[in-house]
N, C-alpha and C. Protein backbone atom coordinates (compact mmCIF):
# COMPACT_ATOMS: atom_id res chain seq x y z
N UNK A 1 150.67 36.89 128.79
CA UNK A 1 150.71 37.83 127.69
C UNK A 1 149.87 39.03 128.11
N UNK A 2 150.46 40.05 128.06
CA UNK A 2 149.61 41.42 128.29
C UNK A 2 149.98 42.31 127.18
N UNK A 3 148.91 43.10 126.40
CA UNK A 3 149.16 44.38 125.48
C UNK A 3 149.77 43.90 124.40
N UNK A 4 149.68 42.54 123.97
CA UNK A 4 150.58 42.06 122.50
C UNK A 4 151.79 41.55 122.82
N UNK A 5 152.34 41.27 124.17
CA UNK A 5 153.53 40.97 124.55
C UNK A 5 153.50 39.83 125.11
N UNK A 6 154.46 38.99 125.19
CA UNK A 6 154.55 37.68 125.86
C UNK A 6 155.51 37.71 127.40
N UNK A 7 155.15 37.89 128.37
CA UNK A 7 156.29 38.45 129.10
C UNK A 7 157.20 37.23 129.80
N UNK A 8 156.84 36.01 129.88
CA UNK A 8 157.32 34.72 129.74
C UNK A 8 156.33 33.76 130.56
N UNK A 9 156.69 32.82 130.66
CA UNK A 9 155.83 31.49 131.65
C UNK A 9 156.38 32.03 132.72
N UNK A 10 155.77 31.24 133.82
CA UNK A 10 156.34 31.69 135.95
C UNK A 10 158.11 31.82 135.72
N UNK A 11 158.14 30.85 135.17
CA UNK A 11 159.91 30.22 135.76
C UNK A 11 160.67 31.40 134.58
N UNK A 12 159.89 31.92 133.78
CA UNK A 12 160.78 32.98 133.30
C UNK A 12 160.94 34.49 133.64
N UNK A 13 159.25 34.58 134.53
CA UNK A 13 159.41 36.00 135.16
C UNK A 13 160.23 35.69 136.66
N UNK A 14 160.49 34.44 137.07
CA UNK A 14 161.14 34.47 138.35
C UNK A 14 162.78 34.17 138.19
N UNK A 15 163.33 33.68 136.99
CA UNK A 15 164.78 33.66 136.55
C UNK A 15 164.50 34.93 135.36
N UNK A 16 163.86 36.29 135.68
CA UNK A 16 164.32 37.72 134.83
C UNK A 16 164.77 37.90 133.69
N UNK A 17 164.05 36.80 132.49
CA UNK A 17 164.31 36.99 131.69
C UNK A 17 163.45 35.12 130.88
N UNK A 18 163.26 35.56 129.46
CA UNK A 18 162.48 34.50 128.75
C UNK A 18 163.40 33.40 127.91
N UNK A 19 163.03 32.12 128.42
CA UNK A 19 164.34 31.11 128.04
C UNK A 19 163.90 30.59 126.67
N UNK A 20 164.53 31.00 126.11
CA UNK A 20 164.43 30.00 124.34
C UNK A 20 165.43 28.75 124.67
N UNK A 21 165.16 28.01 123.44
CA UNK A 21 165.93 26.81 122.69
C UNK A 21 166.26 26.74 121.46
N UNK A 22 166.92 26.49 120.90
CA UNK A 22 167.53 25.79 119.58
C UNK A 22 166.64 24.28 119.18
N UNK A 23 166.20 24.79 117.80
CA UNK A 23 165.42 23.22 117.35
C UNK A 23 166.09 22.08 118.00
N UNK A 24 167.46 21.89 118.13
CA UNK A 24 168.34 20.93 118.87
C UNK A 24 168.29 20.78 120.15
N UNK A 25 167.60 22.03 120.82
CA UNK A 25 167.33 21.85 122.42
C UNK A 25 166.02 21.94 123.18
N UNK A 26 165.11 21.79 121.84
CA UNK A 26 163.49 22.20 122.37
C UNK A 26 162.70 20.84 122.95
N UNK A 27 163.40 19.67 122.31
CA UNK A 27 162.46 18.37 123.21
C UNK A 27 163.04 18.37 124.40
N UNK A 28 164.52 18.45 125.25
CA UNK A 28 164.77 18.17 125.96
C UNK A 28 163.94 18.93 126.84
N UNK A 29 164.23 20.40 126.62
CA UNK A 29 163.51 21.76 127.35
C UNK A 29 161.80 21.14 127.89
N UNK A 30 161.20 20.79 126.96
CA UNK A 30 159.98 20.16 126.74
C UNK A 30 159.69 19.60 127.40
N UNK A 31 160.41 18.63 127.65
CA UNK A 31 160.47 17.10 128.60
C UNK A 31 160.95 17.75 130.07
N UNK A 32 161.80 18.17 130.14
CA UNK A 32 162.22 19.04 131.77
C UNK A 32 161.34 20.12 132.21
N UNK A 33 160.95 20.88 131.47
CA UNK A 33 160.10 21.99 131.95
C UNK A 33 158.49 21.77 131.69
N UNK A 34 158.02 20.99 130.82
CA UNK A 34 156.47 20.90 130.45
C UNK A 34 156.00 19.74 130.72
N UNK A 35 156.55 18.67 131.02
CA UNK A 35 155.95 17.69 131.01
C UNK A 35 154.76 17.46 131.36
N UNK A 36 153.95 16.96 130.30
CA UNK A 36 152.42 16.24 130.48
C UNK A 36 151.74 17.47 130.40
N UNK A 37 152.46 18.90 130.11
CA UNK A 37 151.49 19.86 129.62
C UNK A 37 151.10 19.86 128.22
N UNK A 38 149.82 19.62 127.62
CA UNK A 38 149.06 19.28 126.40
C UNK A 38 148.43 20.91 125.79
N UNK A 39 148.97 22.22 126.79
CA UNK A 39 148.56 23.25 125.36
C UNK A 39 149.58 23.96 125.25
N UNK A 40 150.60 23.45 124.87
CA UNK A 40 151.25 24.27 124.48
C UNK A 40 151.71 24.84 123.24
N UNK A 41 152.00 25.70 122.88
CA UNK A 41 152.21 26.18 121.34
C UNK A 41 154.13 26.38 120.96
N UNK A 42 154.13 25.46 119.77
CA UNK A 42 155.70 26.20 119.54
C UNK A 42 155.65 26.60 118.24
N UNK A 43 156.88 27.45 118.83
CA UNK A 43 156.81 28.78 118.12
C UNK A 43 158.53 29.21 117.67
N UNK A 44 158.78 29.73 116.04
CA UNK A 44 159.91 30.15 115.64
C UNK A 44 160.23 31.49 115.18
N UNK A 45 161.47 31.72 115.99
CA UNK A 45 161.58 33.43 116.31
C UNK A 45 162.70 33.76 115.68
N UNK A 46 163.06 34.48 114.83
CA UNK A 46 164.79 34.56 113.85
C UNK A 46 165.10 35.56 115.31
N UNK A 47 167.03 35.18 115.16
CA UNK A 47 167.00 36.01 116.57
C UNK A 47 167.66 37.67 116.03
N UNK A 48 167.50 37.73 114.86
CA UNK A 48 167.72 39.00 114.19
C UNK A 48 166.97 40.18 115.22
N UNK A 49 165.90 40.02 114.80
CA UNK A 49 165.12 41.35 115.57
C UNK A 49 165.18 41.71 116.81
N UNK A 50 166.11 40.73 117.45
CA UNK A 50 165.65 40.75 119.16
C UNK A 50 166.72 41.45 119.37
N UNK A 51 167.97 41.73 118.69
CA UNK A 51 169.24 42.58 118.55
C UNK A 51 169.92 42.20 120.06
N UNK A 52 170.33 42.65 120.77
CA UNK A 52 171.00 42.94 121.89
C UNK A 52 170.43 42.55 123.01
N UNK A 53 168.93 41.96 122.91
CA UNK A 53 168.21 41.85 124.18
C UNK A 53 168.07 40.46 124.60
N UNK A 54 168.87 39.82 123.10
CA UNK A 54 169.03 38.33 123.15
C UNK A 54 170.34 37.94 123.74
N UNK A 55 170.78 36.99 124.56
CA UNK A 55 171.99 36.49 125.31
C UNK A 55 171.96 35.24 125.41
N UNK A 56 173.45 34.37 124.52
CA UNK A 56 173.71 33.03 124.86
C UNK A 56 174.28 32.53 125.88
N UNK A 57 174.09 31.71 126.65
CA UNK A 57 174.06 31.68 128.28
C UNK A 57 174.75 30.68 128.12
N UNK A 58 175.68 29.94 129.05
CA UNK A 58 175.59 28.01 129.07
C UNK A 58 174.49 28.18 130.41
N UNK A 59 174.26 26.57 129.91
CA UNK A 59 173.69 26.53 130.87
C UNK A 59 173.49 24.76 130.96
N UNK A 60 172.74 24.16 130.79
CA UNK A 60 172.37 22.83 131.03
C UNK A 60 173.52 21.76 130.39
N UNK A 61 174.21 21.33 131.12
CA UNK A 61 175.32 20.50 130.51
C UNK A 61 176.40 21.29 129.69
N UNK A 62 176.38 22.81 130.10
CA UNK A 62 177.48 23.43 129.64
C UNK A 62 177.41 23.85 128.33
N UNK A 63 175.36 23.50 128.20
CA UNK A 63 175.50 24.15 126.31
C UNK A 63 175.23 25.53 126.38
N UNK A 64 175.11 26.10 125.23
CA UNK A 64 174.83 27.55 125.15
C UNK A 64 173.10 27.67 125.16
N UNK A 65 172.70 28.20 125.35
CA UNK A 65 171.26 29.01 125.98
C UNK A 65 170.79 29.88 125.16
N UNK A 66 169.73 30.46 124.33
CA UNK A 66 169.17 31.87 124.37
C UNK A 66 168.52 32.20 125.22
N UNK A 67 168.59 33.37 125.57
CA UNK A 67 167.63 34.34 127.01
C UNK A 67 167.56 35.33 126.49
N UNK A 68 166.42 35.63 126.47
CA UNK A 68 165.69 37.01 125.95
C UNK A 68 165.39 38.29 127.04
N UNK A 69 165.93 38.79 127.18
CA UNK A 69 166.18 40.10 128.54
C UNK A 69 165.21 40.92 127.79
N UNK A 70 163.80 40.87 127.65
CA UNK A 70 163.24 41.79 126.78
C UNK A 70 161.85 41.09 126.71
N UNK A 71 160.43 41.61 126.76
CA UNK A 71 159.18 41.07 126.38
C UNK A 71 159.28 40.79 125.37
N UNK A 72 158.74 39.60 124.59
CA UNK A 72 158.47 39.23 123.23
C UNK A 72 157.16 39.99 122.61
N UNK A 73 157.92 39.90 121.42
CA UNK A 73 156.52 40.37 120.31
C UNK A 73 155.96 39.07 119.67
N UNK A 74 154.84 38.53 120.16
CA UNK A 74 154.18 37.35 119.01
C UNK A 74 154.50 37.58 117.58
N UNK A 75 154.29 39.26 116.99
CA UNK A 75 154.13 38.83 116.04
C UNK A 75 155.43 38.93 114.98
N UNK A 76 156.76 38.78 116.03
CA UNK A 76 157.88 38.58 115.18
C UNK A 76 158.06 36.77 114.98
N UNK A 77 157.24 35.99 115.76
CA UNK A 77 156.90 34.89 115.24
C UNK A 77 156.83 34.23 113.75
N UNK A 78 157.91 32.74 113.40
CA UNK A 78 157.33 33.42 111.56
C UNK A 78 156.68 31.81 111.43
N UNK A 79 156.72 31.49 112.93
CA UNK A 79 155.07 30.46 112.59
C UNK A 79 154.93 29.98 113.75
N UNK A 80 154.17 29.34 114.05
CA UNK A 80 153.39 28.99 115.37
C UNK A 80 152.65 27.52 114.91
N UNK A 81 152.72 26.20 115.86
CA UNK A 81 152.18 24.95 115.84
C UNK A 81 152.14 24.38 116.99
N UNK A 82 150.78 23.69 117.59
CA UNK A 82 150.11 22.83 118.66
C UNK A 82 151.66 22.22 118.78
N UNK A 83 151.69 22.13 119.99
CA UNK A 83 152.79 20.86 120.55
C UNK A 83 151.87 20.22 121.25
N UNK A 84 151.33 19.10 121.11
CA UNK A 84 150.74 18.09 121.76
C UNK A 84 151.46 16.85 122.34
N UNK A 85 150.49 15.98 122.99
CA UNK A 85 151.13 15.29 123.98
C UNK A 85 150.93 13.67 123.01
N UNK A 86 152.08 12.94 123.07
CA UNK A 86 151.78 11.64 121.88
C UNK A 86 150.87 10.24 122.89
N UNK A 87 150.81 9.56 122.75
CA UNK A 87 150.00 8.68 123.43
C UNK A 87 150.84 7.65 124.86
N UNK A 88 152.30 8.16 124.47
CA UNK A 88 153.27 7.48 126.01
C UNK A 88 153.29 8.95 126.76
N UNK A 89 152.67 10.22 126.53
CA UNK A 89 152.92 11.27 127.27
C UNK A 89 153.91 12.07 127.05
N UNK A 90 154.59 11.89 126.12
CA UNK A 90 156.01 13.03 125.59
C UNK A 90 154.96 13.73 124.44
N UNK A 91 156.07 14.96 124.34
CA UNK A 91 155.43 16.06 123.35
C UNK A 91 155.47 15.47 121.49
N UNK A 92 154.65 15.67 120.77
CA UNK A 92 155.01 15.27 119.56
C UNK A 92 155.41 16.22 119.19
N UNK A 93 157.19 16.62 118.32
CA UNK A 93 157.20 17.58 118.00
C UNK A 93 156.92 17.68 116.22
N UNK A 94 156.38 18.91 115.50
CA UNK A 94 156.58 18.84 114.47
C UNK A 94 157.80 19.24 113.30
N UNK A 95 157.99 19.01 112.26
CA UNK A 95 159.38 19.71 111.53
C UNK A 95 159.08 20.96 112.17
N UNK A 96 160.41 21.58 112.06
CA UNK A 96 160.81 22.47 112.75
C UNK A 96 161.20 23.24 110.97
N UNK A 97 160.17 24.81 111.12
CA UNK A 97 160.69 25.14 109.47
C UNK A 97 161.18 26.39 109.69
N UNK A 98 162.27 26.89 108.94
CA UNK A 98 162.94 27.87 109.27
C UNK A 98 162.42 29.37 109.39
């Protein structure tokens, strides 16, 4: 994050662009890309504001993708919660609120 912006994790400044999920695709994402990482924060973004800079991709088993071609603004965020790690080592996720 630099200047209020989120510009993505490594694997998103080196694939040029910031990978979202769908509440339906955020444990898997979780489990493939974070595993056994304990700070992470999730976070829900309406994809209204992101207008044009947002793109549904396939991608993993041929589903559709969001990719954000654009720095994020935190504070179009409309909430933010600990994703922690449960006691077998997977993420606990919480309700997911709109």
């Amino acid at each position: 994050m630099t200047a209020g912006v989120f510009t993505g994790a490594p694997v998103d400044v080196k694939d040029g662009f910031i990978h979202f999920s769908t509440a339906d695709q955020a444990a898997e994402t979780a489990a493939k890309h974070f595993a056994g990482q304990s700070d992470l924060v999730l976070i829900t973004v309406p994809d209204a504001p992101l207008g044009d800079a947002l793109k549904w991709e396939v991608s993993r088993g041929g589903a559709l993708f969001p990719h954000l071609y654009a720095p994020l603004d935190p504070a179009l965020a409309v909430w933010a919660k600990p994703l922690p790690l449960g006691p077998d080592g997977a993420h606990v996720f919480p309700e997911f609120e709109p």
